[in-house]
PDB file of N, CA and C in Angstrom:
ATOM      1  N   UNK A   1     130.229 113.189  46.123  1.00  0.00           N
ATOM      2  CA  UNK A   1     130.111 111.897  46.754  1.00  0.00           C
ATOM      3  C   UNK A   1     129.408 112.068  48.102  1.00  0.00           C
ATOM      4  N   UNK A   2     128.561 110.962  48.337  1.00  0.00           N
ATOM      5  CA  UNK A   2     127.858 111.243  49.630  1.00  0.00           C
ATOM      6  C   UNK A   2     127.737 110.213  50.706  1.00  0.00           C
ATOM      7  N   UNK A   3     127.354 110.390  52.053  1.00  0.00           N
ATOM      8  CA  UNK A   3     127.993 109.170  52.855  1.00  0.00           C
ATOM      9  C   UNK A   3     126.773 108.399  53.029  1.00  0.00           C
ATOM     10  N   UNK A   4     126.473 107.450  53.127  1.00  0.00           N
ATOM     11  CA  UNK A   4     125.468 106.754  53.578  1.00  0.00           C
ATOM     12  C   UNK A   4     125.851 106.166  54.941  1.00  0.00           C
ATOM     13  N   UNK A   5     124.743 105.345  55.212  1.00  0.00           N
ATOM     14  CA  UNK A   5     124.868 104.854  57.041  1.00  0.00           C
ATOM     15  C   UNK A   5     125.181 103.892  56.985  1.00  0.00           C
ATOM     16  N   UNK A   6     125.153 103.556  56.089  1.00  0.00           N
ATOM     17  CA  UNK A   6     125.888 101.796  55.930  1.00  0.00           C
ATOM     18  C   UNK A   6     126.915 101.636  55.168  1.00  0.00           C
ATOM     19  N   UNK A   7     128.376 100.730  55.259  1.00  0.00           N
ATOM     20  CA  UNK A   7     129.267 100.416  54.524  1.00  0.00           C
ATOM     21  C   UNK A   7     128.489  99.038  53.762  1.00  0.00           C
ATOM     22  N   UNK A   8     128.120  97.496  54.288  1.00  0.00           N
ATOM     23  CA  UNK A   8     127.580  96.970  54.030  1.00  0.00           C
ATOM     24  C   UNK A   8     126.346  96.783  54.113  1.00  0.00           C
ATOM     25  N   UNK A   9     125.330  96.339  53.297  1.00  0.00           N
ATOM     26  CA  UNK A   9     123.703  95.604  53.584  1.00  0.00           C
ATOM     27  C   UNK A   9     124.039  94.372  53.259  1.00  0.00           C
ATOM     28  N   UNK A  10     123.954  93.513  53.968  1.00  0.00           N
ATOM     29  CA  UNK A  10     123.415  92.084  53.433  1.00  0.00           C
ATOM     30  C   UNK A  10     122.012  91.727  53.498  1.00  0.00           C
ATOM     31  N   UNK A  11     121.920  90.518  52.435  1.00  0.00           N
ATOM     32  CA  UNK A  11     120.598  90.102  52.573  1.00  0.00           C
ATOM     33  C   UNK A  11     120.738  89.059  52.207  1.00  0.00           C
ATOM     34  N   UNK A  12     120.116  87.922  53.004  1.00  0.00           N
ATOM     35  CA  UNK A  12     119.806  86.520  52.667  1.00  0.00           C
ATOM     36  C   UNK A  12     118.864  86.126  54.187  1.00  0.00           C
ATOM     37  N   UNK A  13     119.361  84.538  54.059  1.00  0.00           N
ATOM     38  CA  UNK A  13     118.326  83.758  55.096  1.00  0.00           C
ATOM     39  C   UNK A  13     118.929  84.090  56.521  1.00  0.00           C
ATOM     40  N   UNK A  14     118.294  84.249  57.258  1.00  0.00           N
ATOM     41  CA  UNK A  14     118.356  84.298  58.617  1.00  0.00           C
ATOM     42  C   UNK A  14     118.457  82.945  59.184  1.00  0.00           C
ATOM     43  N   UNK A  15     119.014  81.932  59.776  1.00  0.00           N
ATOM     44  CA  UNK A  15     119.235  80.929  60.062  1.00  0.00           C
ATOM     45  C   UNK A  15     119.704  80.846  61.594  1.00  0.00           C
ATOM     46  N   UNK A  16     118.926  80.020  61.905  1.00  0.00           N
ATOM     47  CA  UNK A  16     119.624  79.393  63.510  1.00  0.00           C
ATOM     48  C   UNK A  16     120.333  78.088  63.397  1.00  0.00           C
ATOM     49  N   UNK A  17     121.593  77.587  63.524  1.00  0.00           N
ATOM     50  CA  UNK A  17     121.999  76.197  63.979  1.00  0.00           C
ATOM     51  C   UNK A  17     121.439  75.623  65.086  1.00  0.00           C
ATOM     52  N   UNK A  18     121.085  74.042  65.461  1.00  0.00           N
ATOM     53  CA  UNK A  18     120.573  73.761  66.539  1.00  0.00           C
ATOM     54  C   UNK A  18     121.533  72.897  66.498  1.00  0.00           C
ATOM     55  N   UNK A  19     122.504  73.024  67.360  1.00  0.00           N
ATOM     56  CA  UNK A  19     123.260  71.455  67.449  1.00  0.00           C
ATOM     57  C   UNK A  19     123.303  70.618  68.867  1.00  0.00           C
ATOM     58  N   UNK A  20     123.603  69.615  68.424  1.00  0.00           N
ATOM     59  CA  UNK A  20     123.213  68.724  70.169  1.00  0.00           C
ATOM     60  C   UNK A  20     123.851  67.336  69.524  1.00  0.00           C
ATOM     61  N   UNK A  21     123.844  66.642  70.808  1.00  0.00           N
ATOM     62  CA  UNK A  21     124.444  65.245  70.520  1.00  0.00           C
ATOM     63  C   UNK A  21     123.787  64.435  70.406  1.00  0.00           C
ATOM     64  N   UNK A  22     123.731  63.113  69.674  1.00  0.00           N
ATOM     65  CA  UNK A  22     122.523  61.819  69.608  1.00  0.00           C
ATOM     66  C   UNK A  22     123.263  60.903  69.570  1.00  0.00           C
ATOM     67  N   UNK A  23     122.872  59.623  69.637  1.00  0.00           N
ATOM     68  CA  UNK A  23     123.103  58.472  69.897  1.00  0.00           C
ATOM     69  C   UNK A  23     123.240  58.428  67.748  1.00  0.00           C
ATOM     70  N   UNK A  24     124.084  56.922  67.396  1.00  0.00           N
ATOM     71  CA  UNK A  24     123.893  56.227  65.968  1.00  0.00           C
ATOM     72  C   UNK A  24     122.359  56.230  65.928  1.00  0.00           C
ATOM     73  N   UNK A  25     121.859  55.368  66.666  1.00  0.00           N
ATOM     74  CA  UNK A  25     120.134  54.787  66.380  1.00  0.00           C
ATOM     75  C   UNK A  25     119.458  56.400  66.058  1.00  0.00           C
ATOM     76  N   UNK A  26     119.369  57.345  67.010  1.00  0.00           N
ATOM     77  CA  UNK A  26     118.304  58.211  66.888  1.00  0.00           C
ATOM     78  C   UNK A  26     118.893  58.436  65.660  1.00  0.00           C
ATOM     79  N   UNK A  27     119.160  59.119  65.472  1.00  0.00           N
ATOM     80  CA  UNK A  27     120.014  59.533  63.752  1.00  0.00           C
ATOM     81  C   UNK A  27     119.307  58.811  62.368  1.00  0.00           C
ATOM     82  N   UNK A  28     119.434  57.490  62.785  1.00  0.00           N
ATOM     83  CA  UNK A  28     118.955  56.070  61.932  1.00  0.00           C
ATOM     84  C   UNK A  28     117.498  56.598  62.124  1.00  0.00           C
ATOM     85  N   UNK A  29     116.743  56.811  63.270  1.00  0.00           N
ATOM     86  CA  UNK A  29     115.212  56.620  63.549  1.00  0.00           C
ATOM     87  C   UNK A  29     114.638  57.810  62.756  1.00  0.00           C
ATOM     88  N   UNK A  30     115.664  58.665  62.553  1.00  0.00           N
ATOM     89  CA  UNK A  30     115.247  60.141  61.936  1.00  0.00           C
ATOM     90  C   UNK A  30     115.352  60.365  60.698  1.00  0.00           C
ATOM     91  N   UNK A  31     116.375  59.340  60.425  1.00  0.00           N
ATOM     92  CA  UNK A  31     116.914  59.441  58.531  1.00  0.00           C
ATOM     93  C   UNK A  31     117.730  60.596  58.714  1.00  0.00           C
ATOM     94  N   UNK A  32     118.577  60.570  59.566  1.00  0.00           N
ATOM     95  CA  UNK A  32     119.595  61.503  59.306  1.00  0.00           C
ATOM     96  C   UNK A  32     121.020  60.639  59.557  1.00  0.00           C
ATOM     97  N   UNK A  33     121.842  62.203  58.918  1.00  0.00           N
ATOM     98  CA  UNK A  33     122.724  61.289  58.345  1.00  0.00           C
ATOM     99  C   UNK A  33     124.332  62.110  59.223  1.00  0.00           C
ATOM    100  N   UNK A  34     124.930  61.491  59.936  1.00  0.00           N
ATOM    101  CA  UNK A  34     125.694  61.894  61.145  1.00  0.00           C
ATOM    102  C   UNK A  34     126.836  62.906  60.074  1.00  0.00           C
ATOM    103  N   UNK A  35     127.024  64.015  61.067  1.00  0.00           N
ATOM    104  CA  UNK A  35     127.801  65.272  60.300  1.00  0.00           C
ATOM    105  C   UNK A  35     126.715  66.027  59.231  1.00  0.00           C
ATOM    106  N   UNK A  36     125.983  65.817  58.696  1.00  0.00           N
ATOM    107  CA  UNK A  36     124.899  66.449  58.015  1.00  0.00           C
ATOM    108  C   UNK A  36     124.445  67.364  58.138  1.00  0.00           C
ATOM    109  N   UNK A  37     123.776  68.210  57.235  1.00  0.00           N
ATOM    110  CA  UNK A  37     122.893  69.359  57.221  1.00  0.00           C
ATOM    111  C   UNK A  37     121.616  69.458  56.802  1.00  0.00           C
ATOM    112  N   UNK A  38     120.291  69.696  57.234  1.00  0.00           N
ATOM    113  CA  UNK A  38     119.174  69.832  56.468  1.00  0.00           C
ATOM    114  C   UNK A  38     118.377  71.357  57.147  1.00  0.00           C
ATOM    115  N   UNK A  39     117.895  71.830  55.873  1.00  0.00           N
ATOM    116  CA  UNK A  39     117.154  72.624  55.821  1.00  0.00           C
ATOM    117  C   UNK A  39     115.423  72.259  56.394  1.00  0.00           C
ATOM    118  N   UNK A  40     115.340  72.152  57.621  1.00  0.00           N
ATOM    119  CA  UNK A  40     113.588  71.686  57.631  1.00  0.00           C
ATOM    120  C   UNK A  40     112.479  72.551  57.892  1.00  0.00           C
ATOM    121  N   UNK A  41     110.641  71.919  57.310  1.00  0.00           N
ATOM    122  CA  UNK A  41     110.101  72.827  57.915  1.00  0.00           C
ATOM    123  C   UNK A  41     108.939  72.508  59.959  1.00  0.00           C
ATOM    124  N   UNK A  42     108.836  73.530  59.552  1.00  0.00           N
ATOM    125  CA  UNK A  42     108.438  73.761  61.125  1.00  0.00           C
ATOM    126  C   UNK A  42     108.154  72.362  62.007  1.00  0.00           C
ATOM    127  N   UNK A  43     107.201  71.692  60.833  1.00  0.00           N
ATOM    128  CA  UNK A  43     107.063  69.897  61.756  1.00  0.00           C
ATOM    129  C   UNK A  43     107.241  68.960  61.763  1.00  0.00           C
ATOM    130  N   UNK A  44     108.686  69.276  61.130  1.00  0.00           N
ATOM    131  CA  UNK A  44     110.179  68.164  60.859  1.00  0.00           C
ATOM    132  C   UNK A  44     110.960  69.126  62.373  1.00  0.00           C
ATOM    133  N   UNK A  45     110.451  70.204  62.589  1.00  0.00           N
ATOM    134  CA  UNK A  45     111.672  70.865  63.701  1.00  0.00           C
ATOM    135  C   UNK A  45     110.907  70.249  64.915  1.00  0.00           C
ATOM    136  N   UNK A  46     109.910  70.487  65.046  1.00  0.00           N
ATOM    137  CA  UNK A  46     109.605  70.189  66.180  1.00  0.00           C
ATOM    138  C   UNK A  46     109.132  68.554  66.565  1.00  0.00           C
ATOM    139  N   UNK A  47     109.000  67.717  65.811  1.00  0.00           N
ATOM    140  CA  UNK A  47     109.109  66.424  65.367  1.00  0.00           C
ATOM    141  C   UNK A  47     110.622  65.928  66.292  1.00  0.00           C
ATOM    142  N   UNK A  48     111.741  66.488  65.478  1.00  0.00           N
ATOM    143  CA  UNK A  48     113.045  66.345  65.707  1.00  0.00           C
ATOM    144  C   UNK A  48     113.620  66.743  67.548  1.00  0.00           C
ATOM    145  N   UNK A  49     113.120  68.295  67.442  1.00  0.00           N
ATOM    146  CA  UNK A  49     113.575  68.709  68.896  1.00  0.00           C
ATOM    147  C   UNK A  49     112.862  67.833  70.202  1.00  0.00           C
ATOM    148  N   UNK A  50     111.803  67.305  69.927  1.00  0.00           N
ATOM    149  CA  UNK A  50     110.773  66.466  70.763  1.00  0.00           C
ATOM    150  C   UNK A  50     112.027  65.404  71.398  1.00  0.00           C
ATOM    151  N   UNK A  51     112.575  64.582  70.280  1.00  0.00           N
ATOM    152  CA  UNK A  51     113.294  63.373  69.994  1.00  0.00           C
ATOM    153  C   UNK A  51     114.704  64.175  70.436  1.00  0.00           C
ATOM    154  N   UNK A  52     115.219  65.218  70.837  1.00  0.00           N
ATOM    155  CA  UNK A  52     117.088  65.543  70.746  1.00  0.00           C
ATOM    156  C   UNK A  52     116.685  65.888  72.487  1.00  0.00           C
ATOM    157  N   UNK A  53     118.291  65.685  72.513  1.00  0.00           N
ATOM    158  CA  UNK A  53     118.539  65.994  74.129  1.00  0.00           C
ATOM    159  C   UNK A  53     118.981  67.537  73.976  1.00  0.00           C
ATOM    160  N   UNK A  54     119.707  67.921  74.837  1.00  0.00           N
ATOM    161  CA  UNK A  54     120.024  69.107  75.060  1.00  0.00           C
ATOM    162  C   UNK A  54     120.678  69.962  73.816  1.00  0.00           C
ATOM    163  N   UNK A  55     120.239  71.235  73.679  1.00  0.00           N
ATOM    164  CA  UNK A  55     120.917  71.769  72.387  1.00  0.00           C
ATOM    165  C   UNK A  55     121.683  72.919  72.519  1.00  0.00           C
ATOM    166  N   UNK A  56     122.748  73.558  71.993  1.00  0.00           N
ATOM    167  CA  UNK A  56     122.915  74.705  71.524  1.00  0.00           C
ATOM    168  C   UNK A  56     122.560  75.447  70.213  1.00  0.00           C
ATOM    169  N   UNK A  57     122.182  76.832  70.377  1.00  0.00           N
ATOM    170  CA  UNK A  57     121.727  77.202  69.066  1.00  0.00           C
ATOM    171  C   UNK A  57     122.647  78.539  69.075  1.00  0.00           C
ATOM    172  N   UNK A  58     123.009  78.190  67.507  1.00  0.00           N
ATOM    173  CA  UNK A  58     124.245  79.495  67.090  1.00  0.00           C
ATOM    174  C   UNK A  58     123.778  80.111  65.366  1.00  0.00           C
ATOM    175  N   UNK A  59     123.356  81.731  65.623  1.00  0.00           N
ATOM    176  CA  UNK A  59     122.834  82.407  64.951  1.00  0.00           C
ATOM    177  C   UNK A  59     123.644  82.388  63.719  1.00  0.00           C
ATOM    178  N   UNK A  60     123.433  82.516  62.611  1.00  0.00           N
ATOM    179  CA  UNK A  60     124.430  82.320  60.739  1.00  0.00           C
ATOM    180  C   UNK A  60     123.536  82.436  59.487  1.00  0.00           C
ATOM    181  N   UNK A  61     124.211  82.106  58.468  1.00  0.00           N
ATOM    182  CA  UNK A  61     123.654  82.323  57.304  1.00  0.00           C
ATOM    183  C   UNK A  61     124.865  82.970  57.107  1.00  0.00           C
ATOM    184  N   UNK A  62     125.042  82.591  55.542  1.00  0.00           N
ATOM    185  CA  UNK A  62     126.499  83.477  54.659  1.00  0.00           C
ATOM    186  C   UNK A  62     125.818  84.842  55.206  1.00  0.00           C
ATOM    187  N   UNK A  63     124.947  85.471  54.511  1.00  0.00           N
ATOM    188  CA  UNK A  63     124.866  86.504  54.371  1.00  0.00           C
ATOM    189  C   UNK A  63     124.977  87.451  56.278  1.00  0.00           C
ATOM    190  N   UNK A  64     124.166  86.478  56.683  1.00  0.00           N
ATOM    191  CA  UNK A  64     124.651  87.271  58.361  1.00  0.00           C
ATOM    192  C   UNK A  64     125.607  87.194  58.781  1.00  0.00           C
ATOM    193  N   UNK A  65     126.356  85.972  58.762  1.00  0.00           N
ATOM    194  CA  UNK A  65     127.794  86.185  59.158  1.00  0.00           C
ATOM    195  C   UNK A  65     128.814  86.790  58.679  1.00  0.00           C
ATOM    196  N   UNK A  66     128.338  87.458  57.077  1.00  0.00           N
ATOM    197  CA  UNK A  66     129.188  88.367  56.480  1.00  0.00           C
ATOM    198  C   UNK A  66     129.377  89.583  57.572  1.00  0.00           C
ATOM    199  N   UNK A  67     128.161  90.122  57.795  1.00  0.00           N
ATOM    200  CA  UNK A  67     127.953  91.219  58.157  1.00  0.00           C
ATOM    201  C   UNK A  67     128.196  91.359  59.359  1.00  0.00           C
ATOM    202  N   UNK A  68     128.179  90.443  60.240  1.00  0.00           N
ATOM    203  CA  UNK A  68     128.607  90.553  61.669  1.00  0.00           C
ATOM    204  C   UNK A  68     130.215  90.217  61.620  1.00  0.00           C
ATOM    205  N   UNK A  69     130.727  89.842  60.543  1.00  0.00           N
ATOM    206  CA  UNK A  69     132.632  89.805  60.321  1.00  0.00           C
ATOM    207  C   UNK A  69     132.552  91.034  59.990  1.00  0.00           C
ATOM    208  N   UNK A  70     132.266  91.913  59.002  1.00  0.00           N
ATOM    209  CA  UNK A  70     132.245  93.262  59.109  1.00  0.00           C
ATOM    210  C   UNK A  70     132.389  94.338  60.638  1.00  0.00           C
ATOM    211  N   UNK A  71     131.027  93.839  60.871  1.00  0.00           N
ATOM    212  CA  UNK A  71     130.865  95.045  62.456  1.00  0.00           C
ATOM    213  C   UNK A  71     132.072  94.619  62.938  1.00  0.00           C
ATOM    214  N   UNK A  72     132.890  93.427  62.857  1.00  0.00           N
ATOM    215  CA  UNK A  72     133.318  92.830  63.961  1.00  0.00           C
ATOM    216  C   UNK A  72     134.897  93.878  63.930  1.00  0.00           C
ATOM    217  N   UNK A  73     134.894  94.129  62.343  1.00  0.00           N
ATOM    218  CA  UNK A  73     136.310  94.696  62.096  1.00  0.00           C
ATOM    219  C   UNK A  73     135.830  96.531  62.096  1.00  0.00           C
ATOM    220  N   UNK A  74     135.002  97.167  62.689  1.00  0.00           N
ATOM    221  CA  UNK A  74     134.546  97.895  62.549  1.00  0.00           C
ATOM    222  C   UNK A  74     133.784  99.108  61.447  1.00  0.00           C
ATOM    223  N   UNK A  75     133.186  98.012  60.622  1.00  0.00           N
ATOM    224  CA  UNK A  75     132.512  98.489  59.401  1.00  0.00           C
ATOM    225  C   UNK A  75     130.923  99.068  59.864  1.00  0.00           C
ATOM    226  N   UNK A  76     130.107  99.368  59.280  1.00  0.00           N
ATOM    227  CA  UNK A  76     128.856  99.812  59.227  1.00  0.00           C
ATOM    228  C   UNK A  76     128.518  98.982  58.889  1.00  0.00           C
ATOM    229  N   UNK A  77     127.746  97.810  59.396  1.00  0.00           N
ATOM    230  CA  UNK A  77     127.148  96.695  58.119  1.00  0.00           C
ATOM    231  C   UNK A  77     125.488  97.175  58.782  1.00  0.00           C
ATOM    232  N   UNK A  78     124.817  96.244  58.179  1.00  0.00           N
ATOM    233  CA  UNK A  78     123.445  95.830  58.129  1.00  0.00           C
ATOM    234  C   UNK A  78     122.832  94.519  57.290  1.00  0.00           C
ATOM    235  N   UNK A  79     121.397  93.986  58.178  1.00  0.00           N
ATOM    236  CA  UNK A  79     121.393  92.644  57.611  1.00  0.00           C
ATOM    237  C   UNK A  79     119.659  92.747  56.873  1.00  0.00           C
ATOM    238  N   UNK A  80     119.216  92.270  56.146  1.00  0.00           N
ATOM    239  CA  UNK A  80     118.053  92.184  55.722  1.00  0.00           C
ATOM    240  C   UNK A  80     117.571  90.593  55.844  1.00  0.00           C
ATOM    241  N   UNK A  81     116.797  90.059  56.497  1.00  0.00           N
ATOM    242  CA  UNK A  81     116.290  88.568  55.943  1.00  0.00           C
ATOM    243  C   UNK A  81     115.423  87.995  57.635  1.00  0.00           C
ATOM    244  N   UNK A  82     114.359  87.386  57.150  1.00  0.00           N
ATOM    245  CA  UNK A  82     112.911  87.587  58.264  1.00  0.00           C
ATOM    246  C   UNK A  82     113.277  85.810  58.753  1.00  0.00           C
ATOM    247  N   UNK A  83     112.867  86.550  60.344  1.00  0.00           N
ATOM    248  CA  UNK A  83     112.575  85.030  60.605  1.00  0.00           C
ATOM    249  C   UNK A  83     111.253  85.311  61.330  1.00  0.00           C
ATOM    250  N   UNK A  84     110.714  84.049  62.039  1.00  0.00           N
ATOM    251  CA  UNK A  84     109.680  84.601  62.581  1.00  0.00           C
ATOM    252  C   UNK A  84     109.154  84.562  63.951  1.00  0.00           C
ATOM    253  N   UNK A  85     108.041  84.725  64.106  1.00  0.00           N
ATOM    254  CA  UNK A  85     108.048  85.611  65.839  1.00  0.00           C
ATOM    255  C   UNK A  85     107.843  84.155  66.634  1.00  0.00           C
ATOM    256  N   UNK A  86     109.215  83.774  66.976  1.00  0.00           N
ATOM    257  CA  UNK A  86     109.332  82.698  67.828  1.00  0.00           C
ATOM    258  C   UNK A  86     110.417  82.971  68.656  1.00  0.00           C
ATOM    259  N   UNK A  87     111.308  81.649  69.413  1.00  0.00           N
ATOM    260  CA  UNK A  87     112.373  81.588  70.119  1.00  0.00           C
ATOM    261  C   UNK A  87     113.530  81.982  69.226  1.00  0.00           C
ATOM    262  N   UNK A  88     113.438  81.110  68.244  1.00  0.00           N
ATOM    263  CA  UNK A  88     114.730  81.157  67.714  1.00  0.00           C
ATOM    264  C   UNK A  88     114.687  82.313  66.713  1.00  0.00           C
ATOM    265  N   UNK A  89     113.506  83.120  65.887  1.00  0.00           N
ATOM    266  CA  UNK A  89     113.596  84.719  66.070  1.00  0.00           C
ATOM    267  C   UNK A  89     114.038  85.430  66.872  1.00  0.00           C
ATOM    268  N   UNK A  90     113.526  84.634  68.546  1.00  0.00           N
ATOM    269  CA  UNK A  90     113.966  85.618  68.732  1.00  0.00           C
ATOM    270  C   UNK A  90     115.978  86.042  68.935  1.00  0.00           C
ATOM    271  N   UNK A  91     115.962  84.489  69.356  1.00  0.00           N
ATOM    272  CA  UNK A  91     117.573  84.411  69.548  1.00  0.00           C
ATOM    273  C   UNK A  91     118.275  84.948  68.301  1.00  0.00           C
ATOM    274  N   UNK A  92     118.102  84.821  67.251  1.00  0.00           N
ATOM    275  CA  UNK A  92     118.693  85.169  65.811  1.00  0.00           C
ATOM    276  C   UNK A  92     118.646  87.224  66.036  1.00  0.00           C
ATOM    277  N   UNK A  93     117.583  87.122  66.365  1.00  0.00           N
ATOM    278  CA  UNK A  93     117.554  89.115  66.465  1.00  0.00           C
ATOM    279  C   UNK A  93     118.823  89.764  67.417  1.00  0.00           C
ATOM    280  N   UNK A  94     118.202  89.012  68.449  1.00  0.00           N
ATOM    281  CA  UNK A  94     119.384  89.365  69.249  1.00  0.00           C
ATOM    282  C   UNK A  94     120.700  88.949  69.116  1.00  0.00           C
ATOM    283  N   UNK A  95     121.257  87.847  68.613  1.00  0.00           N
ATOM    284  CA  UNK A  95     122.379  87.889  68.216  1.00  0.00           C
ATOM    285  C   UNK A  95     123.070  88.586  67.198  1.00  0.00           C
ATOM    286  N   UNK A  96     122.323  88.784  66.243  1.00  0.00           N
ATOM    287  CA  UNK A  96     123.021  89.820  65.125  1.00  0.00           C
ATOM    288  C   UNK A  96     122.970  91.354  65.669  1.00  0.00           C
ATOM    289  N   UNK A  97     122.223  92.001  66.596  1.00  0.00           N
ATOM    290  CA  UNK A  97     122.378  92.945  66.734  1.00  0.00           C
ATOM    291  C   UNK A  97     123.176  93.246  67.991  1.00  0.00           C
ATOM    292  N   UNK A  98     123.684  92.249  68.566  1.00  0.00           N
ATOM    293  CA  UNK A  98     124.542  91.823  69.968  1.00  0.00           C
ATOM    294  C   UNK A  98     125.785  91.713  69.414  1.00  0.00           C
ATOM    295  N   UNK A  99     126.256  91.206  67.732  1.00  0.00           N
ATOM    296  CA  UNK A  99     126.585  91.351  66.930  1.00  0.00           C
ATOM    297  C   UNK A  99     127.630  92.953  66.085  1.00  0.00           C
ATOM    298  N   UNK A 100     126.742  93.833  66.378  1.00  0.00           N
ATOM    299  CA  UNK A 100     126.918  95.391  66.058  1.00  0.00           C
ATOM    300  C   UNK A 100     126.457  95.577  64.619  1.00  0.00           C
ATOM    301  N   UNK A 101     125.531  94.336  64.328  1.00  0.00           N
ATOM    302  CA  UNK A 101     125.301  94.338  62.996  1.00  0.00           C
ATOM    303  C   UNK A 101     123.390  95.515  63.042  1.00  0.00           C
ATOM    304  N   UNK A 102     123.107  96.312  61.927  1.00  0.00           N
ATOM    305  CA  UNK A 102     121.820  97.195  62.119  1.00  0.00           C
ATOM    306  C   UNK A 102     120.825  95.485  61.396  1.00  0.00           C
ATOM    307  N   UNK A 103     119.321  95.083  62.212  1.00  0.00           N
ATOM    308  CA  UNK A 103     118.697  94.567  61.508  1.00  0.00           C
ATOM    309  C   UNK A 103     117.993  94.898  61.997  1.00  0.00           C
ATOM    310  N   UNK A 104     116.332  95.498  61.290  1.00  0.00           N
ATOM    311  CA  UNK A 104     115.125  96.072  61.582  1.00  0.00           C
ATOM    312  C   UNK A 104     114.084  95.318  61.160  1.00  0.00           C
ATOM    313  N   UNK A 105     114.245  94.283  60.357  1.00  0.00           N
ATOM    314  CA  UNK A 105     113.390  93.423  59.579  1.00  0.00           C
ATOM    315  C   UNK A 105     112.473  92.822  60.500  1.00  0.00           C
ATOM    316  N   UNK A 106     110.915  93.317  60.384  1.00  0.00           N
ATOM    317  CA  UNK A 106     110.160  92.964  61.427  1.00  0.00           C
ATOM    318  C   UNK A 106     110.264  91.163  61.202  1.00  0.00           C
ATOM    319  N   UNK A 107     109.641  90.381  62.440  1.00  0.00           N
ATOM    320  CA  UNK A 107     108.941  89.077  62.405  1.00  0.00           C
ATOM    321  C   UNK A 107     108.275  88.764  61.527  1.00  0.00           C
ATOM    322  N   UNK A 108     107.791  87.370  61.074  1.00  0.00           N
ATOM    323  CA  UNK A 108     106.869  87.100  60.280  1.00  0.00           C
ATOM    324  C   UNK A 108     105.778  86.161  61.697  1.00  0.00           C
ATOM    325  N   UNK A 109     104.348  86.350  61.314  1.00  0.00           N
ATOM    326  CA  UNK A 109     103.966  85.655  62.581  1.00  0.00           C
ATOM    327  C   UNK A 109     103.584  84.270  62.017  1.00  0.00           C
TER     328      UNK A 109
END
């Protein structure tokens, strides 16, 4: 039997939450739907963030937050899954590996 460097690998999506507060109307003006979730792309995000007030953003995905509950209990984990060479790349990098989780997965540009 032989040891490897990792107890876990995960792999899936790399995901940032952006959450913030809005008024009923903006919500309505956006077609969104209060408590909701959507998956969007880049100029539905920036469309949206133009229109939101102040935000917090909190790094996830099943598969990353597996792995950072792991490190957390002192496992070996590691994460596989690309985001790309922006802010919230970059915030997502640094949180999983702020995390104790291993992710090497370059940027996408």
């Amino acid at each position: 039997m032989t040891s490897s460097a990792l107890d876990v690998l995960a792999i899936g999506n790399a995901i940032v939450d952006v959450l913030s507060r809005a008024e009923e109307d903006v919500l309505a003006r956006h077609g969104m739907v209060k408590g909701g979730m959507a998956l969007i792309d880049e100029a539905r995000a920036e469309e949206v963030y133009a229109a939101m007030g102040p935000g917090t953003e909190a790094s996830g995905g099943s598969a990353a937050n597996t792995a950072a509950g792991i490190a957390s209990l002192g496992g070996r984990a590691g994460f596989v899954g690309r985001v790309k060479a922006d802010t919230l790349g970059t915030v997502f990098g640094h949180d999983i590996r702020a995390a104790g989780v291993a992710y090497a997965t370059a940027a996408a540009t």
